[in-house]
C-alpha atoms as a PDB file:
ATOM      1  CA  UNK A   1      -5.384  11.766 142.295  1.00  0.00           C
ATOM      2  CA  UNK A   2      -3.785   8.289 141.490  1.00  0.00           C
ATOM      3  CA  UNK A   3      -3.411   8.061 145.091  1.00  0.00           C
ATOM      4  CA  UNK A   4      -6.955   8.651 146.198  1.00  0.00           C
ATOM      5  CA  UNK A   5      -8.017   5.971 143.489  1.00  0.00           C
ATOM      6  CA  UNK A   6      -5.609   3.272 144.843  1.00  0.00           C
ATOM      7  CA  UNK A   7      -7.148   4.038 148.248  1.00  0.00           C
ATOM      8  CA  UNK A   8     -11.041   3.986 146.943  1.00  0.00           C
ATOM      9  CA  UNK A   9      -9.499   0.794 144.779  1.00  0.00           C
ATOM     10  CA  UNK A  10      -8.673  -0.493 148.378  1.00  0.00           C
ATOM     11  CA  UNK A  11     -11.534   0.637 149.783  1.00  0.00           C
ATOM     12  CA  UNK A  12     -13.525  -2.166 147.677  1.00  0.00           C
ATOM     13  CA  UNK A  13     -11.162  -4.956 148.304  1.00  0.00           C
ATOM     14  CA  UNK A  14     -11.640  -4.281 152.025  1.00  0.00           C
ATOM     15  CA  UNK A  15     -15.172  -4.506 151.242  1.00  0.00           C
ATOM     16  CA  UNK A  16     -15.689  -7.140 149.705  1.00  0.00           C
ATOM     17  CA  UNK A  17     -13.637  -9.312 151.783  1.00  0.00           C
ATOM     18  CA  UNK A  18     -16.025  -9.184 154.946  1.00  0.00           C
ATOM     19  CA  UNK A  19     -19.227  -9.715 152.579  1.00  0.00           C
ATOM     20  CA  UNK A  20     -19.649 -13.600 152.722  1.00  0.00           C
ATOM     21  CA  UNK A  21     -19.708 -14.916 149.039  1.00  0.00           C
ATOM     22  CA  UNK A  22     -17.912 -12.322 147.674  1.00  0.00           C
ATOM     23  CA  UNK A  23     -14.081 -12.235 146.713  1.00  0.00           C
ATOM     24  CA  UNK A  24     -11.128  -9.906 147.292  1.00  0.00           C
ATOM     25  CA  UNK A  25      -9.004 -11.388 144.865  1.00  0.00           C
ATOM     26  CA  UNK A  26     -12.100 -10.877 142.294  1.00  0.00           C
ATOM     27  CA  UNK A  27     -12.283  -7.028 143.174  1.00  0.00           C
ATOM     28  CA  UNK A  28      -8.387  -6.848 142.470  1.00  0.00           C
ATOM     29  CA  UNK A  29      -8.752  -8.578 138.816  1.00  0.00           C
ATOM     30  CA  UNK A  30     -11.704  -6.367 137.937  1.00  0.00           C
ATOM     31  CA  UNK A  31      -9.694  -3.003 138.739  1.00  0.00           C
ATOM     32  CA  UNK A  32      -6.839  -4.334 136.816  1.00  0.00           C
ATOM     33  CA  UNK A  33      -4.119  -4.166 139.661  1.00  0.00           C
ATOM     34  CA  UNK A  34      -4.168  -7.933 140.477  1.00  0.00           C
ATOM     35  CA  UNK A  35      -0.623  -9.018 138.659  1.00  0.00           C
ATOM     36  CA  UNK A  36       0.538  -5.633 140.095  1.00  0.00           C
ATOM     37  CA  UNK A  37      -0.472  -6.252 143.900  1.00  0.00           C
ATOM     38  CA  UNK A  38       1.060 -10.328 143.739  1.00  0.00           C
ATOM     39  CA  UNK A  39       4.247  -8.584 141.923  1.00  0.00           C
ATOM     40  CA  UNK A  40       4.527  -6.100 145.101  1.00  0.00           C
ATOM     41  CA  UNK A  41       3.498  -8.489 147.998  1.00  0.00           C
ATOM     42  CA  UNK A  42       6.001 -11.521 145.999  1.00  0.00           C
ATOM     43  CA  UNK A  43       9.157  -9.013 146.153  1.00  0.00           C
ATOM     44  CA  UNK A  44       8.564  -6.826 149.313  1.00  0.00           C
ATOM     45  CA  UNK A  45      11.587  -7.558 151.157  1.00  0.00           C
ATOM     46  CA  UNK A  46      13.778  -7.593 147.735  1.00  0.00           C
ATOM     47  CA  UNK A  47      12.351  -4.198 146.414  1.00  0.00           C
ATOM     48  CA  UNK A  48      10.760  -3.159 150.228  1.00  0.00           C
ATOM     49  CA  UNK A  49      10.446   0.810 149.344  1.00  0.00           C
ATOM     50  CA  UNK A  50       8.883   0.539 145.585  1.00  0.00           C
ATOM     51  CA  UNK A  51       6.691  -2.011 146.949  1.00  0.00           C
ATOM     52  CA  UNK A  52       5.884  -0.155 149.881  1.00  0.00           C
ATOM     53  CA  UNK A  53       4.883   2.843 147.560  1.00  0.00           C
ATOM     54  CA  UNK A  54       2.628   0.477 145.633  1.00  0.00           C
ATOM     55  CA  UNK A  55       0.930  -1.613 148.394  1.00  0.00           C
ATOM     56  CA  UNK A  56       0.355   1.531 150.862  1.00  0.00           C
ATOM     57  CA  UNK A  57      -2.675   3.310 149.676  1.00  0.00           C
ATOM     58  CA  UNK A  58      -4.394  -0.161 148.696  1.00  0.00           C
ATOM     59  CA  UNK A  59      -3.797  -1.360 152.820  1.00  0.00           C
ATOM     60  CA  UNK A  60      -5.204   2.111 153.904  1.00  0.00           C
ATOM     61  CA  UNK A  61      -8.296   2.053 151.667  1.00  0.00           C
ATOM     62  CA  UNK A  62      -8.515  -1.754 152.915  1.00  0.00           C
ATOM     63  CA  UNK A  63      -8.350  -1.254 157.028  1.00  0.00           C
ATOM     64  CA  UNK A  64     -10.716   1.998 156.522  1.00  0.00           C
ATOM     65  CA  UNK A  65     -13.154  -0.198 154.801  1.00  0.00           C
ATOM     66  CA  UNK A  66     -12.896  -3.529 156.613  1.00  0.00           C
ATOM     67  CA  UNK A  67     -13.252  -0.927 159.870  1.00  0.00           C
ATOM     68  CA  UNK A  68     -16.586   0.353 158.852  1.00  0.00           C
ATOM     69  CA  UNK A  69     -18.045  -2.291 156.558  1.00  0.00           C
ATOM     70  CA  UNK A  70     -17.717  -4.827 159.792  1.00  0.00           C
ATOM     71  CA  UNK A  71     -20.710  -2.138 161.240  1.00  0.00           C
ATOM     72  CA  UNK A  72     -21.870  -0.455 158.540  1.00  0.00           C
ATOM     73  CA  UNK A  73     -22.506  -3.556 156.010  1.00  0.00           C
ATOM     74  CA  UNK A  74     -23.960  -5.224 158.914  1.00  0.00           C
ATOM     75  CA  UNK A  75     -26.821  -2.867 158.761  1.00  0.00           C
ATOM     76  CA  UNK A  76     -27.112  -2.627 155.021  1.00  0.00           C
ATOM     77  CA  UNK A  77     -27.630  -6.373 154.391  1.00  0.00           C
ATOM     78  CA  UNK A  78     -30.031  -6.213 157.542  1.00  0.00           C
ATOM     79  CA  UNK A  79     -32.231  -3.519 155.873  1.00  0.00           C
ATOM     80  CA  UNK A  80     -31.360  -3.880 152.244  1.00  0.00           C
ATOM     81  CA  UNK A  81     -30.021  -6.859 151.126  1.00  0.00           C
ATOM     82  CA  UNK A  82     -31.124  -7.772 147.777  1.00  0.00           C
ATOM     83  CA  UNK A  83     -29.545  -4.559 146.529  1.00  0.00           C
ATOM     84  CA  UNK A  84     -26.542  -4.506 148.345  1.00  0.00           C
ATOM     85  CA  UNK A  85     -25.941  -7.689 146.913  1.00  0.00           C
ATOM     86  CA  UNK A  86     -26.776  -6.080 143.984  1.00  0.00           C
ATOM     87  CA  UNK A  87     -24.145  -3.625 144.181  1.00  0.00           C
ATOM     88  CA  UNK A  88     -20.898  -6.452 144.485  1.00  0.00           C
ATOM     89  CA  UNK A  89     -22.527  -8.581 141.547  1.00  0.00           C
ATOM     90  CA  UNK A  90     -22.166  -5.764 139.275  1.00  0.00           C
ATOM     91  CA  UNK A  91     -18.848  -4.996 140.541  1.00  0.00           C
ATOM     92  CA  UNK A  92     -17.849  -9.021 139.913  1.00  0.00           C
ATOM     93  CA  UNK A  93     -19.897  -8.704 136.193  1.00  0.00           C
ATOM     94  CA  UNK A  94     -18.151  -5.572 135.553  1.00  0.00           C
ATOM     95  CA  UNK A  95     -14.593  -7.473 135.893  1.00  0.00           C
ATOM     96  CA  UNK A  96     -15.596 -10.354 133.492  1.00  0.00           C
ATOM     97  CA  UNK A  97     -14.313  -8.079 130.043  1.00  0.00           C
ATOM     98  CA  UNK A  98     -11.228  -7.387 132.123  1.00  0.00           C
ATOM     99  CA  UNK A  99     -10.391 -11.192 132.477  1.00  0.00           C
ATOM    100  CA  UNK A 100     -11.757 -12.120 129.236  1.00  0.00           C
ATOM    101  CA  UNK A 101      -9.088  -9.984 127.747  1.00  0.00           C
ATOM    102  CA  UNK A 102      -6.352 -10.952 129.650  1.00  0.00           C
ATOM    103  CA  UNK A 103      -6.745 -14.834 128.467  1.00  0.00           C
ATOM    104  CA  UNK A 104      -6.924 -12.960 124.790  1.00  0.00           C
ATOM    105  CA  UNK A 105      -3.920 -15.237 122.578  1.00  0.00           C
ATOM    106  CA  UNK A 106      -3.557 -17.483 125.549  1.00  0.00           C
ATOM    107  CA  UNK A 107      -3.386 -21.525 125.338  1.00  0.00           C
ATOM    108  CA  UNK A 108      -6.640 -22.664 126.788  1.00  0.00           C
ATOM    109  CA  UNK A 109      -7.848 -25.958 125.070  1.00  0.00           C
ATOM    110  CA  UNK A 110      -9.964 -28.546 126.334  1.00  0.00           C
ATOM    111  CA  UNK A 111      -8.379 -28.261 129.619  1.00  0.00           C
ATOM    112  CA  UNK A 112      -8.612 -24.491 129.938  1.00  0.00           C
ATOM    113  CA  UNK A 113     -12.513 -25.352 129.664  1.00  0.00           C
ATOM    114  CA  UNK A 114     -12.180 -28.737 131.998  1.00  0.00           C
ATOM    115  CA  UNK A 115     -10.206 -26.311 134.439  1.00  0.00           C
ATOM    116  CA  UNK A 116     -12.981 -23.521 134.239  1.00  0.00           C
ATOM    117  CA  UNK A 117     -15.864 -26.025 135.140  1.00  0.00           C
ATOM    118  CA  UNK A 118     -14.065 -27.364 137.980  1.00  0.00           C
ATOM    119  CA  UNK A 119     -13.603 -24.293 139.221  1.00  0.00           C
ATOM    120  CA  UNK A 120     -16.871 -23.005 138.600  1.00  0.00           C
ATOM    121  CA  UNK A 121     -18.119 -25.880 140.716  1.00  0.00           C
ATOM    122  CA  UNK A 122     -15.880 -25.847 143.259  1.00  0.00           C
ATOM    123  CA  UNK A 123     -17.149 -22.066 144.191  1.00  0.00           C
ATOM    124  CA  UNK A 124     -20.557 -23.246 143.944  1.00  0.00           C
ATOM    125  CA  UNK A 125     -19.836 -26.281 146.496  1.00  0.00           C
ATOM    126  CA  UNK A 126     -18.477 -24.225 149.002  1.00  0.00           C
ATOM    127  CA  UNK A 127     -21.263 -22.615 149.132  1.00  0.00           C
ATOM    128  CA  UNK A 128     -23.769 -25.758 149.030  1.00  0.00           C
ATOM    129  CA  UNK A 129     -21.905 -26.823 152.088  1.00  0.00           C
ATOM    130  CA  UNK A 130     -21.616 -23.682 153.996  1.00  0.00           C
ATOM    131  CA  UNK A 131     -23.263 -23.990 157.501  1.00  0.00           C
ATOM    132  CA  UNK A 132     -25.173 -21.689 159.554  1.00  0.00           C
ATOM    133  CA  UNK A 133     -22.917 -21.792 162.588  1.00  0.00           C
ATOM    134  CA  UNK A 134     -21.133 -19.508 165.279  1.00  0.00           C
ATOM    135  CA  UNK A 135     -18.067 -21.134 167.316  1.00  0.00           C
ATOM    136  CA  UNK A 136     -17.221 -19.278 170.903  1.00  0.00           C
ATOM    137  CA  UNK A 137     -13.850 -17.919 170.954  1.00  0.00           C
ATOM    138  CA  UNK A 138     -11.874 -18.886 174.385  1.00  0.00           C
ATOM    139  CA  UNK A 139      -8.991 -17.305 173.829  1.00  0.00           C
ATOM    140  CA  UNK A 140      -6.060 -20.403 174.780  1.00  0.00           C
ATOM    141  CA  UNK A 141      -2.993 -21.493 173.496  1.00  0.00           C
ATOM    142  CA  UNK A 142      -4.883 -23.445 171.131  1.00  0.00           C
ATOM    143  CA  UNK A 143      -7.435 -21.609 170.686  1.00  0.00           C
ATOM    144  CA  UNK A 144      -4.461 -18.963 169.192  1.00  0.00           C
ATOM    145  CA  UNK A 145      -2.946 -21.612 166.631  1.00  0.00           C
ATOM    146  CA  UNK A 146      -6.235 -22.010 165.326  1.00  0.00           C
ATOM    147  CA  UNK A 147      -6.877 -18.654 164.943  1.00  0.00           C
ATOM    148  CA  UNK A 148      -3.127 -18.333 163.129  1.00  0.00           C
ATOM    149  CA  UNK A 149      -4.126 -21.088 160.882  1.00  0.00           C
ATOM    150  CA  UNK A 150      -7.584 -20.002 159.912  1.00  0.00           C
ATOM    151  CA  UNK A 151      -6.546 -16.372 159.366  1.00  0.00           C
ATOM    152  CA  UNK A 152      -3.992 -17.951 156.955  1.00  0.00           C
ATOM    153  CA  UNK A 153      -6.628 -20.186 154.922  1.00  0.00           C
ATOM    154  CA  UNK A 154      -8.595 -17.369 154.877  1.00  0.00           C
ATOM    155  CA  UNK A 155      -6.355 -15.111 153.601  1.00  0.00           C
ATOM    156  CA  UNK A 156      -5.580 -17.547 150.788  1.00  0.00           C
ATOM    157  CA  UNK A 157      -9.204 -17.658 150.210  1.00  0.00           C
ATOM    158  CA  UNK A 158      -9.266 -13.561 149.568  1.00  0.00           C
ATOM    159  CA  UNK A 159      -6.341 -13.232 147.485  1.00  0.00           C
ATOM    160  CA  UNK A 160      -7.333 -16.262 144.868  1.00  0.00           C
ATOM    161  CA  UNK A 161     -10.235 -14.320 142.570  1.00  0.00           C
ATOM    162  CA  UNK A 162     -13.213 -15.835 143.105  1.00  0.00           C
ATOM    163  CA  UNK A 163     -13.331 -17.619 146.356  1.00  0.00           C
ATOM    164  CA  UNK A 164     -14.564 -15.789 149.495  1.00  0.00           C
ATOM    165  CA  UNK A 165     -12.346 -15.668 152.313  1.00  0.00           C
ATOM    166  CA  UNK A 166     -15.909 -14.499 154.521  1.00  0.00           C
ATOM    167  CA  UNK A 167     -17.827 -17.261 153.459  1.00  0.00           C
ATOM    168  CA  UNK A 168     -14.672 -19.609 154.361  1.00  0.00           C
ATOM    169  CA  UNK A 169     -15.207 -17.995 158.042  1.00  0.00           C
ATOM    170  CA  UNK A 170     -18.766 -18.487 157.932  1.00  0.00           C
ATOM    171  CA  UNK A 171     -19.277 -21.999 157.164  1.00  0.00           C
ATOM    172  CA  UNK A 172     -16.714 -22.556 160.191  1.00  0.00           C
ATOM    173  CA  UNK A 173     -18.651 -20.706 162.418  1.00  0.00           C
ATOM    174  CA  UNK A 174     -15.944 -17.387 163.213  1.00  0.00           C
ATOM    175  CA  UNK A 175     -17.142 -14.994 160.611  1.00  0.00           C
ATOM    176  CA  UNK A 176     -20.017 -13.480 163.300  1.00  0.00           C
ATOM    177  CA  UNK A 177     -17.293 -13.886 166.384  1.00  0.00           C
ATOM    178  CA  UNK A 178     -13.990 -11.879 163.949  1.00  0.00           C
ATOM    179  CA  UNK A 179     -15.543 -10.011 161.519  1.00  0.00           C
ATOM    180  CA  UNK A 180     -19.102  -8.595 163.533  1.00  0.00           C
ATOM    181  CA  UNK A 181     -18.051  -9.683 167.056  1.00  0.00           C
ATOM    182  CA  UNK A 182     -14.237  -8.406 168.007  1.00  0.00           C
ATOM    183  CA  UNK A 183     -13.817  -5.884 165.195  1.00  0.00           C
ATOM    184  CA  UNK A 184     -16.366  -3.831 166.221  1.00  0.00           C
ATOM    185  CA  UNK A 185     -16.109  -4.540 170.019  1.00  0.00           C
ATOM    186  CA  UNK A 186     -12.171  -3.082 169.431  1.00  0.00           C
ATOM    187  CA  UNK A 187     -13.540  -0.385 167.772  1.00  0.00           C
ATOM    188  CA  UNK A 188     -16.411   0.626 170.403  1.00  0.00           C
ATOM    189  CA  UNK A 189     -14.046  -0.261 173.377  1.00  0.00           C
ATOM    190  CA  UNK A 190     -11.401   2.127 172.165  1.00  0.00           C
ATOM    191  CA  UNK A 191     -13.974   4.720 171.715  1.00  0.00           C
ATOM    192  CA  UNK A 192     -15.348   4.353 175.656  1.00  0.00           C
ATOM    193  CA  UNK A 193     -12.308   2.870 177.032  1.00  0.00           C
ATOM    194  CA  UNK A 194     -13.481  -0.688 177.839  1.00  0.00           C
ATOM    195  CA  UNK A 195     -10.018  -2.111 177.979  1.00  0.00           C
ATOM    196  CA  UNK A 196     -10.666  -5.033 179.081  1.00  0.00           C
ATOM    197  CA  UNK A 197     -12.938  -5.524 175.747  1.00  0.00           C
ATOM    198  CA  UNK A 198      -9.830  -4.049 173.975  1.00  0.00           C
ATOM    199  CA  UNK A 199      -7.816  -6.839 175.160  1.00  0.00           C
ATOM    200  CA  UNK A 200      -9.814  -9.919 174.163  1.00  0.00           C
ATOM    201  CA  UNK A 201     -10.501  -8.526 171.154  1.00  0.00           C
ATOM    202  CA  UNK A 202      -6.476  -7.698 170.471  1.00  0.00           C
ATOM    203  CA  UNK A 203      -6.447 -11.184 171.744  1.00  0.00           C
ATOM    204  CA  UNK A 204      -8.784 -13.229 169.043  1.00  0.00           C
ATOM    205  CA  UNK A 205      -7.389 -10.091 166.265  1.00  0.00           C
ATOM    206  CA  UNK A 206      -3.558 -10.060 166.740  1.00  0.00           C
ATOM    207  CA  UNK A 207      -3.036 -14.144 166.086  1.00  0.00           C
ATOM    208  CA  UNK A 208      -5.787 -13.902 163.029  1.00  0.00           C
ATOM    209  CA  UNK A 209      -4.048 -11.229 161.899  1.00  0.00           C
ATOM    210  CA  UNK A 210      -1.128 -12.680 161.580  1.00  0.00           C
ATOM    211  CA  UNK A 211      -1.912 -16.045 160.374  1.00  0.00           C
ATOM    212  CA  UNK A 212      -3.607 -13.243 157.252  1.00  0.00           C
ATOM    213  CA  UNK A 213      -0.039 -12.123 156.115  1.00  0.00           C
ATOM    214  CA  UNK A 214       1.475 -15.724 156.437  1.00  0.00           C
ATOM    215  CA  UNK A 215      -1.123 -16.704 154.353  1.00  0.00           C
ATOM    216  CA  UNK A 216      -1.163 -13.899 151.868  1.00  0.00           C
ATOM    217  CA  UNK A 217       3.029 -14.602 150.985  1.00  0.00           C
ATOM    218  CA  UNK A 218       2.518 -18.068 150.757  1.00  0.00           C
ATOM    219  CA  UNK A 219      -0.430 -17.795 147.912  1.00  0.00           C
ATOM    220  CA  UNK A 220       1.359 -14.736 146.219  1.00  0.00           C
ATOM    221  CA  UNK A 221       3.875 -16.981 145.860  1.00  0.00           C
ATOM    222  CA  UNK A 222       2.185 -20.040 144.117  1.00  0.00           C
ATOM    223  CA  UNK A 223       0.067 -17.867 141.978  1.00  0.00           C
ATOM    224  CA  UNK A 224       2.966 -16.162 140.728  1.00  0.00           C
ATOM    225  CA  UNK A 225       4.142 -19.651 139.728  1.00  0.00           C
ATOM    226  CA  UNK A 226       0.885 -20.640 138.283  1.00  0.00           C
ATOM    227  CA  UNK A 227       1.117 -17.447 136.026  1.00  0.00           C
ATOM    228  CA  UNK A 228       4.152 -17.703 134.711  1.00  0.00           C
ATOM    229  CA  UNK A 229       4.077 -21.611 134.113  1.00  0.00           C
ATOM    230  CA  UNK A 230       0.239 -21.828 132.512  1.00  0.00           C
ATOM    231  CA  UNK A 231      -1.420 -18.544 132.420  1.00  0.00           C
ATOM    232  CA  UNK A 232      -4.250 -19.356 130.299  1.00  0.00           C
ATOM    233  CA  UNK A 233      -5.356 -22.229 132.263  1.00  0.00           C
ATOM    234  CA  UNK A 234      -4.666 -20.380 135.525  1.00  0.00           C
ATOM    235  CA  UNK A 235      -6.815 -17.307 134.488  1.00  0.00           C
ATOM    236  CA  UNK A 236      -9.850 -20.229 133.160  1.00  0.00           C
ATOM    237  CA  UNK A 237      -9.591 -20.924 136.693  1.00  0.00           C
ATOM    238  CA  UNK A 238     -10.029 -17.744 137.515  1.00  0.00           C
ATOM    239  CA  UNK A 239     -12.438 -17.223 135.282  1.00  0.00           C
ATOM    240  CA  UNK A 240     -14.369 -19.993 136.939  1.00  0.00           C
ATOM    241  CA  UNK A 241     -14.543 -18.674 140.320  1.00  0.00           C
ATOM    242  CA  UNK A 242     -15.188 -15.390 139.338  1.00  0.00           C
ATOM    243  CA  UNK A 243     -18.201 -16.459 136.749  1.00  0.00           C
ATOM    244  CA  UNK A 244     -19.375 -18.543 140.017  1.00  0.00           C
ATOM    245  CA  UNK A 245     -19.777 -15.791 142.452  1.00  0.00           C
ATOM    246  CA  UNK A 246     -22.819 -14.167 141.005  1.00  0.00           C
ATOM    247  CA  UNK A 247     -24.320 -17.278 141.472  1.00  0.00           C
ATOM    248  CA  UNK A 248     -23.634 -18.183 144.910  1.00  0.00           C
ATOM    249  CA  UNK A 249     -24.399 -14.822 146.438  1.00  0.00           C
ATOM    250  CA  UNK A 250     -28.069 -14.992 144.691  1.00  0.00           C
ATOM    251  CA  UNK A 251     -28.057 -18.567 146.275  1.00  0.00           C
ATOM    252  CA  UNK A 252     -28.130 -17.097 149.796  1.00  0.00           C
ATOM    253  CA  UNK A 253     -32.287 -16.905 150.575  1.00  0.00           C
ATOM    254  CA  UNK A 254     -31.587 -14.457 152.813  1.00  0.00           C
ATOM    255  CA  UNK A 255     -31.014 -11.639 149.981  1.00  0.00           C
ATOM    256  CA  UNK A 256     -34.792 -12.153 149.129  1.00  0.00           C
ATOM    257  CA  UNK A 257     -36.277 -10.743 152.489  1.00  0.00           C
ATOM    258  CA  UNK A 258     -38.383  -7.999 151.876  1.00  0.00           C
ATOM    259  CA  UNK A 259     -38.804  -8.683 148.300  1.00  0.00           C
ATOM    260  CA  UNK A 260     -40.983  -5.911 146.198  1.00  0.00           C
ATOM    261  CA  UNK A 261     -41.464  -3.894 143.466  1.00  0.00           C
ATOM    262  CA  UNK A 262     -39.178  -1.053 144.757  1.00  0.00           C
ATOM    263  CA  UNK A 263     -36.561  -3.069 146.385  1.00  0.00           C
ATOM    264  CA  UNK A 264     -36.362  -4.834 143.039  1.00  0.00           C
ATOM    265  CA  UNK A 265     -35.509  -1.327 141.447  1.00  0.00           C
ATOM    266  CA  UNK A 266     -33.122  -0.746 143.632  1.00  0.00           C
ATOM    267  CA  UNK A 267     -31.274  -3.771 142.698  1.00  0.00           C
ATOM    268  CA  UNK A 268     -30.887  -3.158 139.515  1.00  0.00           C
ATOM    269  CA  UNK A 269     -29.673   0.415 140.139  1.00  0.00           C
ATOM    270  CA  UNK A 270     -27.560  -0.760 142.520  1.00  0.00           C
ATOM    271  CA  UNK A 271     -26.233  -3.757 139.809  1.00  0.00           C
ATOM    272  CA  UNK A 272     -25.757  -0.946 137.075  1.00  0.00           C
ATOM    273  CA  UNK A 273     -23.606   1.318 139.985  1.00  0.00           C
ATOM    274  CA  UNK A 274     -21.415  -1.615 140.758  1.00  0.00           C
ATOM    275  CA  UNK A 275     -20.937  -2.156 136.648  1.00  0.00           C
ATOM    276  CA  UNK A 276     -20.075   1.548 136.687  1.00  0.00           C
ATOM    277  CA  UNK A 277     -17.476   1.971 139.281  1.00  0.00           C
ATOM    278  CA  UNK A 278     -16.037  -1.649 138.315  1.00  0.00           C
ATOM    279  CA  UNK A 279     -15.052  -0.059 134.449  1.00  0.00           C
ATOM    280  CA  UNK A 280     -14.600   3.246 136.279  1.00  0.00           C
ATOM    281  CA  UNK A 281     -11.637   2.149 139.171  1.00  0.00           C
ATOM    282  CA  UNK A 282     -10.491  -0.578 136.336  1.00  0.00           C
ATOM    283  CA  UNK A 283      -8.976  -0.050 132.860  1.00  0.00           C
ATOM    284  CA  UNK A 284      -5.601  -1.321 131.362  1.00  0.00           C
ATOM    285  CA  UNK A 285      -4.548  -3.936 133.535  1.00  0.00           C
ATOM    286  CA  UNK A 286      -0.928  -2.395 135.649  1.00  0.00           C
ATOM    287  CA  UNK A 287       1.324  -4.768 135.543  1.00  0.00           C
ATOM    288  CA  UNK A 288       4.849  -4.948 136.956  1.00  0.00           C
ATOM    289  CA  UNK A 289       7.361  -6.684 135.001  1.00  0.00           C
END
């Protein structure tokens, strides 16, 4: 049973890193398994089977859902989008008690609170920036370093709480060609042997891919610094970002398409389901020592 939930748990982490404006690393801190999942990704090679154990049904939950939500979500925030939206605020509103008691007896001060406002702007600039543009993928030796480095800022992006990795993608212009362009052309060109689709999009994957788990140690690695060093101030950070993504998803006009009396009950059923499942698939922060 603790295996299915750490797959489900995985399941929304996958999720919500291909929804622009909403945050990974945020899904991780509401479920309670975000010191756990740094703690297994910072000492994989020195403790490579009990991590292993421990990062395994979180990666399966995550490919299954990044798989499908690159078609399915596609169609959901076509045809539904104010309550799909919906659905990820309440999971993000549903991790603030979680957060709020991990900072519980820490330091925070004036510059916990000076920390939490930058933060909370920074989130929100991002998105007052973002720009409705779609680059066109050559695939060239170049055109493969970027691709390594912007899977790696990206994957930064996704494992600090708060910041969306998607929405980094989208205001350079490669969240449409990755995330709704070659994942599902892999996907449908495995299913009716199009190989030579299979190829270009192993091509514009593969380097991305990569650049993802470069990016992913390195971050691991200076948040498990930040922790230890000034966890109060770190988690007012966090705190920050998180508090900010509400507001930048109901930013996006987009979500208000369609707008009535119905959809509008929706999206506050859908806000009270996300609520739900974030207590449900959260709890007692797991923590490795």
């Amino acid at each position: 049973m603790k295996w299915f939930l750490d797959v489900l748990r995985g399941m929304v982490i996958g999720l919500a890193n291909v929804i622009p404006g909403v945050s990974g690393g945020t899904m991780m801190v509401s479920m309670g398994i975000y010191d756990k999942l740094i703690w297994s990704i910072n000492h994989l090679f020195k403790k490579f089977r009990e991590c292993v154990v421990i990062l395994l049904p979180y990666l399966v939950g995550m490919v299954a859902a990044i798989a499908l939500g690159a078609v399915g979500l596609k169609a959901a925030f076509a045809s539904f989008p104010l309550p799909t939206n919906a659905l990820f605020i309440g999971l993000i509103l549903g991790s603030l008690p979680f957060i709020l008691k991990e900072m519980k007896g820490e330091q925070i001060g004036w510059q916990g609170v000076l920390v939490f406002l930058l933060f909370f702007a920074l989130v929100v600039g991002l998105k007052i920036v973002e720009k409705e543009n779609t680059a066109e993928i050559r695939l060239s030796v170049l055109e493969i370093v970027r691709l390594f480095l912007l899977g790696a800022v990206a994957s930064a992006t996704m494992v600090i709480p708060g910041v969306s990795g998607s929405m980094i993608l989208k205001t350079l212009g490669y969240y449409e060609p990755i995330v709704t362009g070659a994942i599902p052309a892999l996907l449908k060109g495995l299913a009716g042997g199009d190989w030579a689709a299979v190829g270009h999009s192993i091509g514009v994957l593969l380097p991305f891919g990569l650049g993802i788990v470069f990016g992913i140690f390195g971050i691991a690695k200076l948040i498990a610094f930040l922790m230890k060093k000034w966890k109060g101030r770190t988690y007012c950070a966090i705190l920050g970002m998180v508090a900010a993504s509400p507001v930048v998803i109901l930013m996006d006009p987009a979500i208000y398409e369609g707008f009535g009396i119905w959809i509008c009950v929706a999206a506050v059923a859908a806000l009270a389901l996300g609520v739900f499942i974030a207590v449900k698939l959260g709890g007692e922060p797991e923590r490795k020592a």
